[in-house]
C-alpha atoms as a PDB file:
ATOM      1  CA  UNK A   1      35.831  13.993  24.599  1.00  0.00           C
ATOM      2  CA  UNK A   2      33.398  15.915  22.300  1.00  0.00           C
ATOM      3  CA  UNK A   3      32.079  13.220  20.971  1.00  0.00           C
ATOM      4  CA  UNK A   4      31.293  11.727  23.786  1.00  0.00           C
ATOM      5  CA  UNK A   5      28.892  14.808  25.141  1.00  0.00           C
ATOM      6  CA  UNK A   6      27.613  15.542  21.147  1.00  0.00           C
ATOM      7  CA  UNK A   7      26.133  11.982  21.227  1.00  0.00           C
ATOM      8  CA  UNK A   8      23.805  12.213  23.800  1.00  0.00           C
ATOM      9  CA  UNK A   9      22.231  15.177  22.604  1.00  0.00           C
ATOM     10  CA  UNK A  10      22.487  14.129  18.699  1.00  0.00           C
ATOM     11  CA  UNK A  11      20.225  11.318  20.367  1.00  0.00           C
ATOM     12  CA  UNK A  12      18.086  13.635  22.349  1.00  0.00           C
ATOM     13  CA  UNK A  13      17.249  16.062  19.210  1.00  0.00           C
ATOM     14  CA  UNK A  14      16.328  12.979  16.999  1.00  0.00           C
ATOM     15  CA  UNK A  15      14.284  11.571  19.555  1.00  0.00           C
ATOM     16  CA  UNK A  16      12.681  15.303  19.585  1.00  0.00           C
ATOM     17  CA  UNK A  17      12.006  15.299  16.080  1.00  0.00           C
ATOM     18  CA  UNK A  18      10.610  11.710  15.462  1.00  0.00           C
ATOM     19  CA  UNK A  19       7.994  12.901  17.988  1.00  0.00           C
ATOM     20  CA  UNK A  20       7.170  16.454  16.540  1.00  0.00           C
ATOM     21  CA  UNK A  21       6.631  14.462  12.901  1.00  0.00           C
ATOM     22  CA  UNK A  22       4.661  11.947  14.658  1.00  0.00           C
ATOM     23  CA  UNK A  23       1.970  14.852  15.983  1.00  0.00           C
ATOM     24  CA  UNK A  24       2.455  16.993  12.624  1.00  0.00           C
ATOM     25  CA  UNK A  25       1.230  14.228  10.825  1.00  0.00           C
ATOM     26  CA  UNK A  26      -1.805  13.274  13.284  1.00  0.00           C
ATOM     27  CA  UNK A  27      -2.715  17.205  13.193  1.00  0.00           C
ATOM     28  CA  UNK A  28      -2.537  17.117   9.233  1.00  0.00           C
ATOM     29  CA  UNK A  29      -4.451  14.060   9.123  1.00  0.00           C
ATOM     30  CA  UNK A  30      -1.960  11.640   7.727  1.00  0.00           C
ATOM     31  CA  UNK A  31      -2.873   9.000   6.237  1.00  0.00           C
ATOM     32  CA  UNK A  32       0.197   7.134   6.888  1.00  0.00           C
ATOM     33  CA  UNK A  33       0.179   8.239  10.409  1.00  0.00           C
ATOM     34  CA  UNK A  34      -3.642   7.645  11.158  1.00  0.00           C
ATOM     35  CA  UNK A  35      -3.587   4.123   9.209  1.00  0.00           C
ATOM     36  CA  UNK A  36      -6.482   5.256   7.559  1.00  0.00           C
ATOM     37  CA  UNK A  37      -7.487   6.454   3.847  1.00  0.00           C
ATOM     38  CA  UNK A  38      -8.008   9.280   2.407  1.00  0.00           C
ATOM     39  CA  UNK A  39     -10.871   8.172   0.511  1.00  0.00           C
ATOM     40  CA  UNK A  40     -14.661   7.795   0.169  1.00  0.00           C
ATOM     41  CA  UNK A  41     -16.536   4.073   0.669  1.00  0.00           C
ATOM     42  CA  UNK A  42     -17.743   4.664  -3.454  1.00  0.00           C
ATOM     43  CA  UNK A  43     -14.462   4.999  -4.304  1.00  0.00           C
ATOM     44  CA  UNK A  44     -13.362   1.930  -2.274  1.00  0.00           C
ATOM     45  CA  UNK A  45     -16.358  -0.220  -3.563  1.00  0.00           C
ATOM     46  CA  UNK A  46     -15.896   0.772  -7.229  1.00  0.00           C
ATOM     47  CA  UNK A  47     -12.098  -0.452  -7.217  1.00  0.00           C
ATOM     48  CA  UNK A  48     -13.423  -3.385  -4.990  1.00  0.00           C
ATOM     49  CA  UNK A  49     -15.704  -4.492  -7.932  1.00  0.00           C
ATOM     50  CA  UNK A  50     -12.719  -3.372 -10.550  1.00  0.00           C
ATOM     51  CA  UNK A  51      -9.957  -6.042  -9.012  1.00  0.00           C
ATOM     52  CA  UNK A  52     -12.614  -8.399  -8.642  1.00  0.00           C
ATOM     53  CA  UNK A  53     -13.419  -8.665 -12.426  1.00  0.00           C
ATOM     54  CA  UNK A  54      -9.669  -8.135 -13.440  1.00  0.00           C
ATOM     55  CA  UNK A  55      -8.907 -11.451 -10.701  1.00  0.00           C
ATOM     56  CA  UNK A  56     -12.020 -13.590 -12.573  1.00  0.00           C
ATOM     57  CA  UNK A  57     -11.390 -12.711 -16.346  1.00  0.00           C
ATOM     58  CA  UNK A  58      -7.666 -13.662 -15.409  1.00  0.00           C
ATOM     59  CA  UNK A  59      -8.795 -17.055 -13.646  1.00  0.00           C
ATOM     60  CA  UNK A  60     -10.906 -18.174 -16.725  1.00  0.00           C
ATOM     61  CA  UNK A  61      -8.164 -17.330 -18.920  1.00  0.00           C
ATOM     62  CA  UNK A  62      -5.708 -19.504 -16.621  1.00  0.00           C
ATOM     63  CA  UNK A  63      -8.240 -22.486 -16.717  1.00  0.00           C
ATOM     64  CA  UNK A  64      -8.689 -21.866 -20.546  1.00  0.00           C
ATOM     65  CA  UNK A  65      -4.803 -22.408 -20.920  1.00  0.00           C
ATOM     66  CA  UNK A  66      -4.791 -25.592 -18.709  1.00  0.00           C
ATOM     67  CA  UNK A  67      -7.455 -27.337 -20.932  1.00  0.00           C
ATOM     68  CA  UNK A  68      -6.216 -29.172 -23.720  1.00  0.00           C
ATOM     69  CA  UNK A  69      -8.614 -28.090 -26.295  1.00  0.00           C
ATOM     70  CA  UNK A  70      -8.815 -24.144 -25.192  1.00  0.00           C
ATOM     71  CA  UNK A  71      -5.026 -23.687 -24.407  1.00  0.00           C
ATOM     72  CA  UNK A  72      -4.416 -21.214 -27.438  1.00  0.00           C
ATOM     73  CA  UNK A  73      -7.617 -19.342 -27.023  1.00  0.00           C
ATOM     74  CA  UNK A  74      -6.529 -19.018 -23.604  1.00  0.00           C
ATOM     75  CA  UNK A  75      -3.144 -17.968 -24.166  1.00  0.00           C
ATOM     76  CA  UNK A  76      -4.547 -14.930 -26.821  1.00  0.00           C
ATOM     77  CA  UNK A  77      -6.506 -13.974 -23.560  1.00  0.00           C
ATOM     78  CA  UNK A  78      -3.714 -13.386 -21.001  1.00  0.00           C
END
């Protein structure tokens, strides 16, 4: 019999909560919230140009391994 009138407002007070983190987190300016970053574009771009050369230097080392003559050299690189 308790159980029965605790669940409904166990479910109530969640509810309650999920929606009071939701607008804490808009007011603090989450990022997780907001679906946005925390960041400046300079930031972005430098990392942008970063992954960029990390992705090339570790596609010429990939071809370098799948030539016959370069294999070894290639495999040094990676």
């Amino acid at each position: 019999m308790l159980l029965s009138h605790l669940a409904p407002i166990l479910l109530i007070a969640l509810v309650l909560v999920f929606i009071l983190m939701i607008f804490s987190g808009i007011l603090g300016g989450s990022g997780f919230v907001l679906g946005t970053y925390a960041s400046q574009d300079y930031d972005l771009s430098e990392a942008e140009k970063y992954y960029t050369s990390l992705t090339y230097n570790m596609n010429e080392s990939i071809m370098k391994v799948g030539d016959s003559f370069k294999w070894k050299t290639g495999l040094k690189e990676l």
